[in-house]
Every structure is written in C-alpha cells, then in structure tokens.
Protein backbone atom coordinates (compact mmCIF):
# COMPACT_ATOMS: atom_id res chain seq x y z
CA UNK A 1 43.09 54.41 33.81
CA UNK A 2 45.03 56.10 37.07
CA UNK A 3 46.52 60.07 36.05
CA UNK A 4 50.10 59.78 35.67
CA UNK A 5 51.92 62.54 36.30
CA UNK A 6 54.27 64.11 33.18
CA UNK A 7 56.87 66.60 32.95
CA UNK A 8 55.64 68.16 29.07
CA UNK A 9 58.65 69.25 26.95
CA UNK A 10 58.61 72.43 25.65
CA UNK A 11 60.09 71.83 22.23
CA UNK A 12 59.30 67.96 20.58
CA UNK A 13 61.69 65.99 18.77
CA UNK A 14 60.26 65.97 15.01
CA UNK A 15 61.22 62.61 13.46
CA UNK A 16 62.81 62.27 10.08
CA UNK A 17 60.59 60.35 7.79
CA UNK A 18 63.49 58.20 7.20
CA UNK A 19 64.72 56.80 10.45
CA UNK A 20 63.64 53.66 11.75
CA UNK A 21 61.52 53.11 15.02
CA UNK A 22 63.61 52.01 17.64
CA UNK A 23 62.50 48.57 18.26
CA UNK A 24 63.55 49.59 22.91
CA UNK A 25 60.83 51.69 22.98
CA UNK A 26 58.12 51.28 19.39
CA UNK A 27 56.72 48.48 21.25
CA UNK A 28 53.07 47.27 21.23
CA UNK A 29 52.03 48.79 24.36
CA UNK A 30 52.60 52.19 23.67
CA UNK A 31 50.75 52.34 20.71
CA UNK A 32 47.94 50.30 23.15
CA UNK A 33 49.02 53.73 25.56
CA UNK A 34 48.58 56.45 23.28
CA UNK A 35 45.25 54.35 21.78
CA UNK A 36 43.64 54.77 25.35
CA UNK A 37 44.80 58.37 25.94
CA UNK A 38 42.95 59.38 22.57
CA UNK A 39 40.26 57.67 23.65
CA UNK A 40 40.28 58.62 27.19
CA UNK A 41 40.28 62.32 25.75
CA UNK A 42 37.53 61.72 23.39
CA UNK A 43 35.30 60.29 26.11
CA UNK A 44 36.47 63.89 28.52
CA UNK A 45 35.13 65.94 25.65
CA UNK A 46 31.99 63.89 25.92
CA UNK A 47 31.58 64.41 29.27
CA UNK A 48 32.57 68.18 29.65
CA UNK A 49 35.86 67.07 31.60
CA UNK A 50 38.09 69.71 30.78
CA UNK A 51 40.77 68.72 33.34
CA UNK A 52 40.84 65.36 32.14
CA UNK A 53 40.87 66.25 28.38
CA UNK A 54 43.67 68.39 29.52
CA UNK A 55 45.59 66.23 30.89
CA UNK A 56 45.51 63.30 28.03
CA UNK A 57 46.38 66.11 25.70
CA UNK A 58 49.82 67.02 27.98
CA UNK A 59 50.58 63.16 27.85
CA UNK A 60 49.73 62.61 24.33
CA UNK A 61 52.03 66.14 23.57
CA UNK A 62 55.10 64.29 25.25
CA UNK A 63 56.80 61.99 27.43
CA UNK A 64 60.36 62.82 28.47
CA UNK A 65 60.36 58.93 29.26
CA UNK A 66 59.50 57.50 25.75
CA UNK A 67 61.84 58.99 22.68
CA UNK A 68 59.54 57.95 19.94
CA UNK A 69 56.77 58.64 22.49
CA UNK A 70 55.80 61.37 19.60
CA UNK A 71 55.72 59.35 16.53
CA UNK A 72 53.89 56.94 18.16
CA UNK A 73 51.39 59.13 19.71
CA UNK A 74 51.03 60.92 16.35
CA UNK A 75 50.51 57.49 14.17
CA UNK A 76 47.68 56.79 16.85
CA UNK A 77 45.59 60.22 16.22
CA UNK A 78 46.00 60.48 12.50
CA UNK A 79 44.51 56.76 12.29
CA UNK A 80 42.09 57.97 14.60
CA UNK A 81 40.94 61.00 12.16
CA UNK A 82 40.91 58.67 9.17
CA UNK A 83 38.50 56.20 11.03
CA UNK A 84 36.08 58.96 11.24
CA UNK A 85 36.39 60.95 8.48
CA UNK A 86 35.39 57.22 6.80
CA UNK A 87 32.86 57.16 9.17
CA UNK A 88 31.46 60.95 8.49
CA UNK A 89 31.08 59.61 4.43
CA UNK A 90 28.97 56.04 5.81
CA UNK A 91 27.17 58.36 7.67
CA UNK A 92 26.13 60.76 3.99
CA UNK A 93 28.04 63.77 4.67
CA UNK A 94 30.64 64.62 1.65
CA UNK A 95 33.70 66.61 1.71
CA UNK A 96 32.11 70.25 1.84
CA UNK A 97 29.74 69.47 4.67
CA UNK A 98 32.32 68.34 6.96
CA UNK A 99 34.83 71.06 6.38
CA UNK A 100 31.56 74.07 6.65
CA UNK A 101 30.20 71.85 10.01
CA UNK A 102 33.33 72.12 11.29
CA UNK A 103 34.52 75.65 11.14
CA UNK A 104 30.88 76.40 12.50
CA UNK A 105 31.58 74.67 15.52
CA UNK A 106 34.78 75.24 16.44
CA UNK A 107 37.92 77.00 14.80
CA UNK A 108 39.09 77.80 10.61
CA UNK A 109 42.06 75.96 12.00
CA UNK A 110 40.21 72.65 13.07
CA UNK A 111 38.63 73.13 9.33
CA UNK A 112 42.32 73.30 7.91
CA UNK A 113 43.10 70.16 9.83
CA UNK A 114 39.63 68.40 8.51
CA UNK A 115 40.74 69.23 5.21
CA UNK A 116 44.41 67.45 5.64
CA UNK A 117 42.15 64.36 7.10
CA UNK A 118 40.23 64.40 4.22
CA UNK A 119 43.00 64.53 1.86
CA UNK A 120 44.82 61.78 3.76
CA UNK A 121 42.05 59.13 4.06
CA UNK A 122 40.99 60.22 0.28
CA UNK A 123 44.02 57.89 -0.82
CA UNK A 124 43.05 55.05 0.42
CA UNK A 125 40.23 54.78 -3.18
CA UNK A 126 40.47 54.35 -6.47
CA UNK A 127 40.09 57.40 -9.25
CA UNK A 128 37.19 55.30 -10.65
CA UNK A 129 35.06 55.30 -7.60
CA UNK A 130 35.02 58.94 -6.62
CA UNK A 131 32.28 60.69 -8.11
CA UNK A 132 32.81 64.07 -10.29
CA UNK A 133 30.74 65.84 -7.22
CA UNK A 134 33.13 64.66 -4.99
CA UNK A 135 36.11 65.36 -7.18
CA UNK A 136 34.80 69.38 -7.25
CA UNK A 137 34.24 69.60 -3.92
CA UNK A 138 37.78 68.34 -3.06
CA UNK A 139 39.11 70.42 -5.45
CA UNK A 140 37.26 74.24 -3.80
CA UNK A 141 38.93 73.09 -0.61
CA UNK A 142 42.40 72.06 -1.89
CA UNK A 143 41.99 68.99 -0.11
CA UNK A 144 45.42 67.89 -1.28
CA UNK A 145 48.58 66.17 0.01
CA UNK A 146 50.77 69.01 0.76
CA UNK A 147 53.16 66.97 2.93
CA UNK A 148 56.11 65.19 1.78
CA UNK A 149 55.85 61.90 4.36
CA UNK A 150 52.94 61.38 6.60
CA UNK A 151 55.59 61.15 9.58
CA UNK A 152 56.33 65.09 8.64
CA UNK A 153 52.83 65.96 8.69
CA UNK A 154 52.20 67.20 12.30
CA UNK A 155 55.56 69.23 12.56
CA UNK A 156 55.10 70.78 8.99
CA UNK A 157 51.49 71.76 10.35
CA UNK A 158 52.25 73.26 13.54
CA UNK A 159 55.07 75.37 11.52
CA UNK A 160 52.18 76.19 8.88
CA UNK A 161 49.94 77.20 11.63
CA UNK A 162 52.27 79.08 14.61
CA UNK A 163 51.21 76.52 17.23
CA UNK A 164 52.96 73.95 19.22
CA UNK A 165 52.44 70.05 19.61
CA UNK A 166 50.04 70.73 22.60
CA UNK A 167 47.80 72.67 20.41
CA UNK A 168 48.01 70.19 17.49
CA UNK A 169 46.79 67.03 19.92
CA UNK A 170 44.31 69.07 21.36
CA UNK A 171 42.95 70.00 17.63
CA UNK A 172 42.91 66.60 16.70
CA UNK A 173 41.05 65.56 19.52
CA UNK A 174 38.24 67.98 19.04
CA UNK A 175 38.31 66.60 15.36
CA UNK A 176 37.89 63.22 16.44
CA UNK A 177 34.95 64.18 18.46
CA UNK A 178 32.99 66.17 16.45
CA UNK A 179 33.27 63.70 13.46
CA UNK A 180 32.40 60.53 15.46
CA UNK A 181 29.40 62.31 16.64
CA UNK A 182 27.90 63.44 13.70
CA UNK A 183 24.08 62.81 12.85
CA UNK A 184 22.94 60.63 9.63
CA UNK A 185 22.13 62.27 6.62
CA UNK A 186 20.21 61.58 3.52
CA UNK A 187 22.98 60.57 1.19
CA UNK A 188 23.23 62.23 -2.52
CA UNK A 189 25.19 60.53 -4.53
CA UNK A 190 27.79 57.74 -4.19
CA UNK A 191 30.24 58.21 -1.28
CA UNK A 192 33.91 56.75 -2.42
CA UNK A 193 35.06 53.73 -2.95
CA UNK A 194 31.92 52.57 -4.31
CA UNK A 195 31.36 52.17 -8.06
CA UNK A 196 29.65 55.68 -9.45
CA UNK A 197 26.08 55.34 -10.97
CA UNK A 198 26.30 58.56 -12.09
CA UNK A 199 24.71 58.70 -16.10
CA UNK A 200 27.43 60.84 -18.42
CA UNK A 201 25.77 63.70 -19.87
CA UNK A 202 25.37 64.06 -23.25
CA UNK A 203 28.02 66.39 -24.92
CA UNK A 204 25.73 68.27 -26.13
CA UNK A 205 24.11 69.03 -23.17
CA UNK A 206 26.86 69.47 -21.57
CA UNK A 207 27.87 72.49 -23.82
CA UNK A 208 24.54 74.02 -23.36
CA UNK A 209 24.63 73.81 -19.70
CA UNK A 210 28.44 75.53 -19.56
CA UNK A 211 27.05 79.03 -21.98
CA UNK A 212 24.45 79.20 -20.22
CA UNK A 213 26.14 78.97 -16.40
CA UNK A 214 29.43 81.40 -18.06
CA UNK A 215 26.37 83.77 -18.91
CA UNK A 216 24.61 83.92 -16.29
CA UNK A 217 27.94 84.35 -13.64
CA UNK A 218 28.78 87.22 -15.99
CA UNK A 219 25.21 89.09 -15.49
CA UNK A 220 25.16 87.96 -11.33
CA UNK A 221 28.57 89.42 -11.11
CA UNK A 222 27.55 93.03 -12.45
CA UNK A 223 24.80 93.04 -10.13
CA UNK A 224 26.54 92.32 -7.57
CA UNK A 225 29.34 95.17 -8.50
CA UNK A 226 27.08 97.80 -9.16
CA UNK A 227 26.33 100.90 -7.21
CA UNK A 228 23.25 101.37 -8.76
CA UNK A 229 20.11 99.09 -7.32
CA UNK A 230 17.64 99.42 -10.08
CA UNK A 231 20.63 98.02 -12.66
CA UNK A 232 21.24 95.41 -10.22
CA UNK A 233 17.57 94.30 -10.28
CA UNK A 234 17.42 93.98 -13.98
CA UNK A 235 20.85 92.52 -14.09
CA UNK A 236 19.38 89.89 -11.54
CA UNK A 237 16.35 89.39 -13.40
CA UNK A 238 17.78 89.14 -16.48
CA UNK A 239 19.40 86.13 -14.67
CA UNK A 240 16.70 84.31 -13.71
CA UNK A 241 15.12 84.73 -17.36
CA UNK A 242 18.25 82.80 -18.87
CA UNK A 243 17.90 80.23 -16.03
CA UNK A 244 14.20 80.00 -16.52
CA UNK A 245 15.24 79.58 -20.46
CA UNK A 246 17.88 77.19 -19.76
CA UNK A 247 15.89 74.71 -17.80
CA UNK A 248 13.28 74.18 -20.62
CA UNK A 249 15.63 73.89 -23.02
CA UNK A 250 17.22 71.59 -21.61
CA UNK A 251 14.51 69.51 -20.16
CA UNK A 252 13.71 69.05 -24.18
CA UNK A 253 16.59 68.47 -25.05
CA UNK A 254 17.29 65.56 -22.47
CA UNK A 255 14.01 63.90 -23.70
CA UNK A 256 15.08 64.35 -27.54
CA UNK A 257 18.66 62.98 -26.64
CA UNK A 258 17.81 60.16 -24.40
CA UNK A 259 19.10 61.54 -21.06
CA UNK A 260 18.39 59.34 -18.50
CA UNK A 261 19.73 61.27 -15.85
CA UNK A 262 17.51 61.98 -12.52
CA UNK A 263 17.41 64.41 -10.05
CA UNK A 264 20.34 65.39 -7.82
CA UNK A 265 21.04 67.01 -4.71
CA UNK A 266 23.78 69.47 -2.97
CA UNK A 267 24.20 70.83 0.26
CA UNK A 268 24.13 75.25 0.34
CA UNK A 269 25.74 77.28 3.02
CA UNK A 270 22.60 78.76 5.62
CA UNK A 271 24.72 81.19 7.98
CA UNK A 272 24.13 83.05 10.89
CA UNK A 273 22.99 85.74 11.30
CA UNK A 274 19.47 85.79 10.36
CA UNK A 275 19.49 81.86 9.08
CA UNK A 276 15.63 81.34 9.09
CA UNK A 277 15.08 84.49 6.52
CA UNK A 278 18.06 83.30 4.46
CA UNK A 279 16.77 79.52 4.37
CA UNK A 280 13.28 81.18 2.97
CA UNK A 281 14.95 83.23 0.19
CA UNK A 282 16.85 79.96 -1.11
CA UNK A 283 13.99 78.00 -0.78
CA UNK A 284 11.88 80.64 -2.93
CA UNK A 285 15.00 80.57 -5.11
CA UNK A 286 14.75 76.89 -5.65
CA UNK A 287 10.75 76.25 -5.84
CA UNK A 288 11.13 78.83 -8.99
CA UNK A 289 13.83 76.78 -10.91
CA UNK A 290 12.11 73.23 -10.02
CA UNK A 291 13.63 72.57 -7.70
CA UNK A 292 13.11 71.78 -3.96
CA UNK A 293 15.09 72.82 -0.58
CA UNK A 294 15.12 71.27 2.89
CA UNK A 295 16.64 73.07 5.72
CA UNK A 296 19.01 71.56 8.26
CA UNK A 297 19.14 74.56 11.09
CA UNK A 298 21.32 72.94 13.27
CA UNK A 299 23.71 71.74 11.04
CA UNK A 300 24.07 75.29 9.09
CA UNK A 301 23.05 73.99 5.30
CA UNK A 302 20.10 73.47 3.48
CA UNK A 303 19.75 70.22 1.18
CA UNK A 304 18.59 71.40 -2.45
CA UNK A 305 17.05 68.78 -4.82
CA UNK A 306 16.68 68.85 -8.10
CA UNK A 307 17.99 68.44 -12.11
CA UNK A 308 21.72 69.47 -12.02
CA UNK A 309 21.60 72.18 -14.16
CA UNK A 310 19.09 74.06 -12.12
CA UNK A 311 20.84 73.23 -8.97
CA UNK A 312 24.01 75.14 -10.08
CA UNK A 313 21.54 77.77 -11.69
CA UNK A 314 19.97 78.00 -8.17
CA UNK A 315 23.20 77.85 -6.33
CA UNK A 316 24.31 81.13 -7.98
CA UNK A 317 21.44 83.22 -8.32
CA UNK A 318 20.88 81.98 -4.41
CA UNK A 319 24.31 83.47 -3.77
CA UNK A 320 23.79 86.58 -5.54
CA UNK A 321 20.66 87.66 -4.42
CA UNK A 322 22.51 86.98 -0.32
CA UNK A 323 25.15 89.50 -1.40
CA UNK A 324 22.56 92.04 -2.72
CA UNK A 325 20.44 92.11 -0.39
CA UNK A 326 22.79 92.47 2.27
CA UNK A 327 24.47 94.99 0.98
CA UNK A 328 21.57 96.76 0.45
CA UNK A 329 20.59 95.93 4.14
CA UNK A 330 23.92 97.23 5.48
CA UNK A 331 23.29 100.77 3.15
CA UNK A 332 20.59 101.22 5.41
CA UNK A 333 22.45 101.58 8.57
CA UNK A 334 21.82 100.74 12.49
CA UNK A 335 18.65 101.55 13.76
CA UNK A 336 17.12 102.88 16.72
CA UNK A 337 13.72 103.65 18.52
CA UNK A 338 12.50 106.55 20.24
CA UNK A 339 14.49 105.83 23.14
CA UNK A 340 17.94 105.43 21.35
CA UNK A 341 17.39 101.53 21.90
CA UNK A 342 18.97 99.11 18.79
CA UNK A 343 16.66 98.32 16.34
CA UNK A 344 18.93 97.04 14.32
CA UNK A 345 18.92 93.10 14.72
CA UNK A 346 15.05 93.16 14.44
CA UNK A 347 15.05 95.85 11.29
CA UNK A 348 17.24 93.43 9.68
CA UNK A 349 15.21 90.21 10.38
CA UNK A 350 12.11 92.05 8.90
CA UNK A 351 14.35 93.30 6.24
CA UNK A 352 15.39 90.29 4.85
CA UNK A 353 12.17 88.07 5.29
CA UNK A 354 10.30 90.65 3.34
CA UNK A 355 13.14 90.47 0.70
CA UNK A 356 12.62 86.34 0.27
CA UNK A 357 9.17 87.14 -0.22
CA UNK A 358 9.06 89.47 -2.78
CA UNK A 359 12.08 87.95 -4.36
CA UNK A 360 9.90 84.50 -4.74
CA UNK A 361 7.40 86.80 -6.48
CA UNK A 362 9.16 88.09 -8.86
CA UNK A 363 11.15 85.04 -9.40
CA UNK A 364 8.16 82.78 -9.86
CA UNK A 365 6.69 85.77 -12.38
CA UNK A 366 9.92 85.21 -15.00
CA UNK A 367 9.69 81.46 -14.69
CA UNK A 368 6.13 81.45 -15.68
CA UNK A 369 6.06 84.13 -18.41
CA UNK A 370 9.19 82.41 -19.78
CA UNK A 371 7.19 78.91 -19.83
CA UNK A 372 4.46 80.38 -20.99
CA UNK A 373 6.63 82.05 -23.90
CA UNK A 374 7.83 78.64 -24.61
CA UNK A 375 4.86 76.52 -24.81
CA UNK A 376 3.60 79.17 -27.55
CA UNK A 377 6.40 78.37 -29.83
CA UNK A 378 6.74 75.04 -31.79
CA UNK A 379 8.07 72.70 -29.02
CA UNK A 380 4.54 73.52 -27.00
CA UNK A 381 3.17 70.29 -27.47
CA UNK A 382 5.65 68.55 -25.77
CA UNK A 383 6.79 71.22 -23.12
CA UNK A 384 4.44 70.69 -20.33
CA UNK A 385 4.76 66.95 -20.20
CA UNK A 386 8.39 66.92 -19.93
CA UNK A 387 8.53 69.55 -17.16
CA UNK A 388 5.36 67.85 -15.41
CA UNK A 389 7.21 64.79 -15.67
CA UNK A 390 10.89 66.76 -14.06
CA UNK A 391 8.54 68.11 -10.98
CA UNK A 392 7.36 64.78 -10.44
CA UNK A 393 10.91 63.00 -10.48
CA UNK A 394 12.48 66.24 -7.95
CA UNK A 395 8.69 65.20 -5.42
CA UNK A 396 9.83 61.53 -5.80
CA UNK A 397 12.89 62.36 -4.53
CA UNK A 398 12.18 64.66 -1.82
CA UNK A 399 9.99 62.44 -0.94
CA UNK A 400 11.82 59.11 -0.90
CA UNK A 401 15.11 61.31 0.85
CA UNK A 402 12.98 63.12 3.79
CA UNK A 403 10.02 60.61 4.22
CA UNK A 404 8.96 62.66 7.48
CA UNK A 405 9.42 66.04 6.45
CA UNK A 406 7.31 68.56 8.12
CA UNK A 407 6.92 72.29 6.94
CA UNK A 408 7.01 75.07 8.91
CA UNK A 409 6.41 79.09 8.45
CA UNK A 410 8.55 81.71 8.80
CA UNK A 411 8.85 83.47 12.37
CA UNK A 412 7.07 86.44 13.11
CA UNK A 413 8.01 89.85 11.75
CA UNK A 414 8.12 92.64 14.08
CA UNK A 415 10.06 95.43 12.16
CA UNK A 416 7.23 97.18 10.21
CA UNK A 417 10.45 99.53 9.13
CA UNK A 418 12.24 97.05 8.33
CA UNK A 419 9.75 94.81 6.12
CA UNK A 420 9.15 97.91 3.65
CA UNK A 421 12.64 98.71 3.35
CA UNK A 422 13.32 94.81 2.69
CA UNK A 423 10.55 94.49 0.13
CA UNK A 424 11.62 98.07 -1.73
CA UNK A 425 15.04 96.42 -2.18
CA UNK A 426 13.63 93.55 -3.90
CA UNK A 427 11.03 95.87 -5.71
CA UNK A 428 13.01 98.61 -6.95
CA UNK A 429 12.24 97.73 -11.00
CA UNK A 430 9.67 95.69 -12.48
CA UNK A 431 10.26 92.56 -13.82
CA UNK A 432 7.67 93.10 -16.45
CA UNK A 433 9.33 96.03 -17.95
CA UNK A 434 12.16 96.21 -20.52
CA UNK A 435 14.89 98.24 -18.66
CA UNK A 436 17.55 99.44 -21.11
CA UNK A 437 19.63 97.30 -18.91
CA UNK A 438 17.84 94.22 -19.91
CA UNK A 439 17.14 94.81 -23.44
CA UNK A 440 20.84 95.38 -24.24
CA UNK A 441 21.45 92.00 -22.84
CA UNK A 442 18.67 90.60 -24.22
CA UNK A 443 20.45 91.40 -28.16
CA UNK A 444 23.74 90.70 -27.14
C-alpha cells in the first residue's frame, strides 16, 4: 500500500452511541482501509519501522475526508484486540499473565487498556464456562465494563487517561502486537468458554482451608509491620508451622472425604531487580509446602504447581518473606568499596541469594518437625502414604506440563558482605526455639 498523505485533526468528532452510520461514507471499503492500516502498523512494529508505524497511526487517528472515518477506524482496532486477547487464552496465558506481561513491556497505561480488552472479549462466554480461577483473577484487576456503549469506549478512555486519539491508536497497536506475538504456555486450568472440570471442594474443606489462610494473612501481616526483625522471624515462622499443619490436615482429610481433586497451578510475579535470587527464594518456598516452581525469566513469572491450598499458602508466605527481606536489605543502605565505587547492586544480589538459602533451611526444618509431629499422633499410619501419594501427583504434573525441563543453579555470588548480611536476616531467631512471640500464638 502507497503513503497517502493526511492532514490529522487536532480534536476528533466522538460519535454518539446512538446515531446511525451514514450509509455515504460506512461503506465496505473503509472498514477494508482501516483493516489494512492496523495491519500495516502491526507489521511496522514488527519490523522496527517507526516512520511507517507512525504514519498508519496519523491515518488511523483521522481523516478530514471520511466523517465516520473514526468510528470506523475504532470498530476495526477493538475487533482487532479481541482477536488476540482470544488468541493470548488458546495460547494458555489467563487474565493476570497478560495484564503483568504487559506492563513489563511497555506502559501501566497499555496494561489499563489490556484490562478493558479483556473485559470486552470476556462477554462474548457463558457464566458456566469460566472457571472460579479465572473469575478471581478478573476480579484483582477490575476487569469490568466501565463503559456505557462500546462506540463511547475510546473517547471515555482518552478522557480517563489525559491523552488524545493519536495516543489511543498508537496504544492499541502496541497491544495488538505484543498479544499476537506471545509464546505458548503450559495451560492450567480451563481457558473460557469451555466446560470447567474443575472438582467442587468439599464444604468442609473448604472451611478449613479459609481459617487457616485468614490466620496465617493475620501473622504475615505483623511481620511484615514490625520494626523489630527477631518478632518478624517468629511471626514468619509461626506461619509456615500453620501452613506446614494445614497441608497434612488437609491431605487427610481429602482422603477421608473423598476429594478427588488434583494438583493445580498459578502463575507468581518474578520482578526485576534481582529476578534470579527472587525465583530461588519462591522456589525454596514452594519445595517446602509440596509444591513445585518453574521459572519463566523472560516472561517475568514463575509457574507454581501444586494442591491448591498450598499454592495460596505458598503464594503468601512467598510474598511476605519478598517484603521482609527487602526491607531488611534496604535498612542496610548503599554500599561502597575502598575506592568509593557502588557496591550496592552486587551487596544486594549476595544479599538476597543468601536469604533464599537460609530461608529454604529453615523452612524445610518446620515442615519436617511438623510431619514428624504428626505421624506420632494417631493419624500416623496413614500420614505418609497420603502425602507420598500428593508429591507424586504435583511430579506427575510437573512432569507431564514441562516434559523438557532442565535445572539450573544459581549465579555466582560475589558479595562476601553481602551474603552474611543476607543470611543474618534470615537467621536472626531460631526456628527451634519457643520465642514468646510464638508461644502466645501458639495458645491463642
């Protein structure tokens, strides 16, 4: 397609969801027009055309010569972004994924416009075939209709977000491209429109699941508050002993009741900076709840497997444990060598690798003392082959789900500062003592 030149308007013409297309100029080939423009654009982005992406974006943001040149134009990209949000779920990303992938790669506005795409294409299933996963995850992003008519969705967002129709196209385009070119991923659960397999829970496990998750939020969130690091250890501790609890409890109790349910999966938040010693402290977080984490660098998450009440048990503890030990990290201020050089990227690294690692010590510690406690009480003769059978179930699935997975170590540490300060913040009180801390929690 030849550049035509076009005069862009300054101001557009926003269309009332009411009027009718004028039949002069909604014809056919404009919608062919704007059609080819987004796809000409598309292709520029590609190709690392920036005048040409530029220019289908001016054209696409107006023509003096077309009055409904707008709504047309704007029909054309929101089909677009529905196409490959449906596209982004074929290809086993969910809701959460997409919205996280895309702020990390370009804007929180282009992950504001995701979410409206999401919401929009959403409506096209019925309730019955969207999964309760999917139904949460819709529900942290407020992945809503906010707008009254679709035909008053791009002027009620560029008034939302203080930008004009250029920068809306120009958005959109982006969003197009990143979606269409996302990679295939291992899909958890059912993706919409499909009928859920999903097994209900028991009630009664269901109850069980909710103390224990309300408890353990309440004891993560007064570590995390505290000024004082040894309470925030026991606190923490403390944490994982419930969790540790929880999970044979309810492994039991899913055998007594009948609970056919299998292992799950979710995708957790791995951030920059320092990714690689964050991905080691969640996966130390989820070998010592049973379950098992694989790492997607490049894509920012890390794919947890395992029973779903140790994946949420994991996904909080994982969380808490980030914001402690960074603030603890942070408390220990920029660093510098003789020279008055920074030290402080590579004091940090070292900092938080030798936090995973002592972390997964003392983690792995209360798990074991806590099945050990268990198996010595009256249920011990049917403990270990329930939870023998639950770590062979999460392998299965790893296995089936990442049939070429290959392990790696963590990098190398060169911080010797910064690996004792890291592994005295995850040492500062032992997990075998009673703290005064602990034991009032323990008899509340």
């Amino acid at each position: 397609m030849g550049r035509r030149e076009f005069r862009v308007r300054k101001a557009w013409w926003r269309p009332r969801s009411g009027d009718a297309a004028d039949p002069t100029v909604a014809t056919p080939s404009f919608t062919e027009e704007a059609g080819a423009l987004t796809a000409e654009a598309v292709r520029a982005l590609s190709l690392n055309d920036e005048p040409t992406f530029r220019h289908c974006v001016a054209v696409l943001s107006g023509r003096p010569d077309v009055p409904d040149w707008a709504r047309t134009a704007d029909r054309c990209l929101a089909a677009r972004l529905r196409r490959s949000v449906t596209l982004a779920w074929e290809r086993g990303w969910q809701p959460a994924d997409v919205v996280r992938f895309t702020g990390r790669r370009h804007t929180a506005r282009h992950g504001r416009l995701a979410i409206d795409a999401i919401a929009a294409e959403m409506r096209t299933y019925a309730a019955a075939t969207v999964s309760d996963q999917w139904r949460e995850q819709l529900a942290v992003l407020g992945a809503e209709v906010w707008w009254a008519h679709d035909a008053d969705h791009p002027y009620e967002w560029c008034d939302r977000e203080g930008v004009d129709r250029a920068d809306l196209v120009a958005c959109s385009v982006e969003l197009v491209h990143l979606l269409e070119g996302l990679p295939r991923l291992a899909k958890i659960g059912s993706p919409p429109g499909t009928p859920c397999r999903e097994t209900p829970s028991h009630n009664r496990v269901r109850e069980v699941d909710q103390r224990m998750l309300a408890k353990v939020r309440a004891l993560l969130a007064k570590a995390e508050s505290t000024e004082f690091p040894e309470e925030a250890e026991a606190l923490s501790a403390r944490a994982q002993e419930l969790i540790a609890r929880h999970s044979i409890d309810h492994a039991l109790l899913a055998a007594e009741t009948g609970d056919l349910g299998g292992p799950a999966g979710r995708r957790i938040a791995v951030d920059n900076p320092y990714d690689t010693p964050k991905a080691v402290l969640l996966t130390v977080v989820a070998d010592a709840n049973r379950c098992r984490a694989v790492w997607h660098r490049e894509l920012g998450f890390s794919t947890v497997l395992g029973f779903p009440a140790d994946l949420a048990a994991v996904e909080m503890l994982f969380t808490s444990l980030l914001v402690q030990a960074t603030a603890a990290m942070v408390h220990a201020g920029p660093k510098r060598d003789a020279h008055g050089r920074s030290r402080t990227r590579s004091f940090r690294h070292a900092f938080l690798n030798a936090y995973a690692a002592r972390i997964g010590e003392r983690l792995r510690d209360v798990a074991s003392e806590a099945t050990k406690q268990a198996a010595a009480g009256a249920e011990g003769k049917d403990l270990l082959p329930v939870l023998a059978a639950r770590d062979q179930a999460v392998e299965l699935a790893v296995d089936k789900m990442f049939p070429n997975l290959a392990k790696s170590r963590a990098g190398s540490v060169s911080n010797y500062e910064g690996w004792v300060a890291g592994r005295a913040a995850a040492d500062l009180a032992s997990l075998n003592g009673r703290s005064e801390v602990t034991e009032a929690f323990r008899r509340s």
